[in-house]
C-alpha atoms as a PDB file:
ATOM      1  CA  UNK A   1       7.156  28.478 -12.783  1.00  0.00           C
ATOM      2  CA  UNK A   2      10.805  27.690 -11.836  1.00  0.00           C
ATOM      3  CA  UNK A   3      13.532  29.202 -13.054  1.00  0.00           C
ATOM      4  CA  UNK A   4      16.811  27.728 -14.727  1.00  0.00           C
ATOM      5  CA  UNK A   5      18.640  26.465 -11.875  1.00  0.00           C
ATOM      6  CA  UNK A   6      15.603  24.833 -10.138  1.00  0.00           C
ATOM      7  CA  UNK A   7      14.667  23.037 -12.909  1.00  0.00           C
ATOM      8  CA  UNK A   8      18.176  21.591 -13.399  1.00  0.00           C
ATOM      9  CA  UNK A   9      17.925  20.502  -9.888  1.00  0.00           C
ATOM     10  CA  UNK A  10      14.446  19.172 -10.649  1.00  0.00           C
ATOM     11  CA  UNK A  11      15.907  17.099 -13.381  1.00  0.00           C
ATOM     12  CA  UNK A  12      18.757  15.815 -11.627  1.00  0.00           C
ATOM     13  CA  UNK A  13      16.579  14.574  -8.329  1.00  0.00           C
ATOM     14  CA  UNK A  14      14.066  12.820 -10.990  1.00  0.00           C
ATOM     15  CA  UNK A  15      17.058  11.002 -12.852  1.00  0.00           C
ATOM     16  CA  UNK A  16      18.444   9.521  -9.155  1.00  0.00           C
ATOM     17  CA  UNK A  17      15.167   8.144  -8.185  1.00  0.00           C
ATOM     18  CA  UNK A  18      14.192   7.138 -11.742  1.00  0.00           C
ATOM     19  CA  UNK A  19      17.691   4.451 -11.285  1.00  0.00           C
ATOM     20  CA  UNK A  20      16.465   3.661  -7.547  1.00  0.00           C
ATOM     21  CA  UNK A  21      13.267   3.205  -8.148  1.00  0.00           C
ATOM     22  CA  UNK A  22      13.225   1.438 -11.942  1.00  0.00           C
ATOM     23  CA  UNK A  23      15.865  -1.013  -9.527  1.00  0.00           C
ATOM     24  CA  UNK A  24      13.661  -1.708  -7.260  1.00  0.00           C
ATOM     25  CA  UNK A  25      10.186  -1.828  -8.664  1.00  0.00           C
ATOM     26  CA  UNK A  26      10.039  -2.084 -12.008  1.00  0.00           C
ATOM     27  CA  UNK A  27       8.997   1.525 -13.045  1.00  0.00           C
ATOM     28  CA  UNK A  28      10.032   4.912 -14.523  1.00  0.00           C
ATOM     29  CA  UNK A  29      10.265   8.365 -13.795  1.00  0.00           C
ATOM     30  CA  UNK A  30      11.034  11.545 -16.141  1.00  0.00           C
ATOM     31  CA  UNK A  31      10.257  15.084 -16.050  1.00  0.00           C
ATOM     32  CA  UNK A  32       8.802  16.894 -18.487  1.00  0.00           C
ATOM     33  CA  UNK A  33       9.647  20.550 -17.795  1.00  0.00           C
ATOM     34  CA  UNK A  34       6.708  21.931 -20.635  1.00  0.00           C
ATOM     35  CA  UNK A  35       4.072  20.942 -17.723  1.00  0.00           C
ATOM     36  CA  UNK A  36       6.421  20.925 -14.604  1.00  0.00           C
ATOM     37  CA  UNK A  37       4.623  17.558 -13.827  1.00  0.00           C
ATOM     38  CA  UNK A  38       6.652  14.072 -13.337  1.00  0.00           C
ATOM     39  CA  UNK A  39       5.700  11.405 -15.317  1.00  0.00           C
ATOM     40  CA  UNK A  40       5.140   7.760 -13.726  1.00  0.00           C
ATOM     41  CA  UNK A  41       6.007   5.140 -16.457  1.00  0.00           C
ATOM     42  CA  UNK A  42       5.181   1.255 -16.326  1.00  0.00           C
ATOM     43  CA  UNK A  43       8.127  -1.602 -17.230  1.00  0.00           C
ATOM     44  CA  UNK A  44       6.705  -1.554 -20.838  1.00  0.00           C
ATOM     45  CA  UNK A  45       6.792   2.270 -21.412  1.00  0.00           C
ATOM     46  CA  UNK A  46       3.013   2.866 -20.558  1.00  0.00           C
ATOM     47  CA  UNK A  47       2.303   6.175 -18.776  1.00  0.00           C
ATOM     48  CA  UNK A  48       0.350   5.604 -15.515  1.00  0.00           C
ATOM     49  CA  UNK A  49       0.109   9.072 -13.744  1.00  0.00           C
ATOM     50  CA  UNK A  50       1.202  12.290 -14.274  1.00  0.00           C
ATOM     51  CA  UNK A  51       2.639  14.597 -10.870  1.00  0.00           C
ATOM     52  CA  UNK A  52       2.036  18.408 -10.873  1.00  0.00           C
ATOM     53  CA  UNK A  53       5.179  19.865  -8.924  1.00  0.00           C
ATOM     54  CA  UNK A  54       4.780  23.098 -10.062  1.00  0.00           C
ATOM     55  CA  UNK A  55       2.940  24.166  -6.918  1.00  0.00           C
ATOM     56  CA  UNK A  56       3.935  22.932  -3.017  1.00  0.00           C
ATOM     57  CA  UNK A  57       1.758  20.141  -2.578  1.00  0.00           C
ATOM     58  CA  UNK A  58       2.497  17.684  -0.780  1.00  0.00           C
ATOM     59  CA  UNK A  59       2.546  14.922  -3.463  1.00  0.00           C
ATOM     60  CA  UNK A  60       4.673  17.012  -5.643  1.00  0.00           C
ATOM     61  CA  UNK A  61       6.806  17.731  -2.971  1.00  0.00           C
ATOM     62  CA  UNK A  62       7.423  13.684  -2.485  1.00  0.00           C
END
């Protein structure tokens, strides 16, 4: 589990690449700090994949 602080950073890092990359593909990104995984959203809402970063893999890590 994280703890406070790394979880606001968590949040914060999400939000910036949720406006770069929503820009420049088409696609959303939000955290959902219940599950510690990040959620990969379509243009029209639909969730596509869900991104365990609770551990240090290297996909979570990305």
């Amino acid at each position: 589990m994280w703890n406070a602080k790394e979880l606001e950073d968590i949040k914060e890092i999400v939000n910036h690449l949720n406006c770069a990359i929503k820009i420049a593909l088409g696609i959303s990104l939000k955290f959902d700090e219940n599950t510690d995984e990040v959620i990969v959203l379509s243009e029209s809402g639909k969730e596509v994949r869900r991104i365990n970063v609770s551990d240090d893999s290297a996909l979570g890590v990305i």
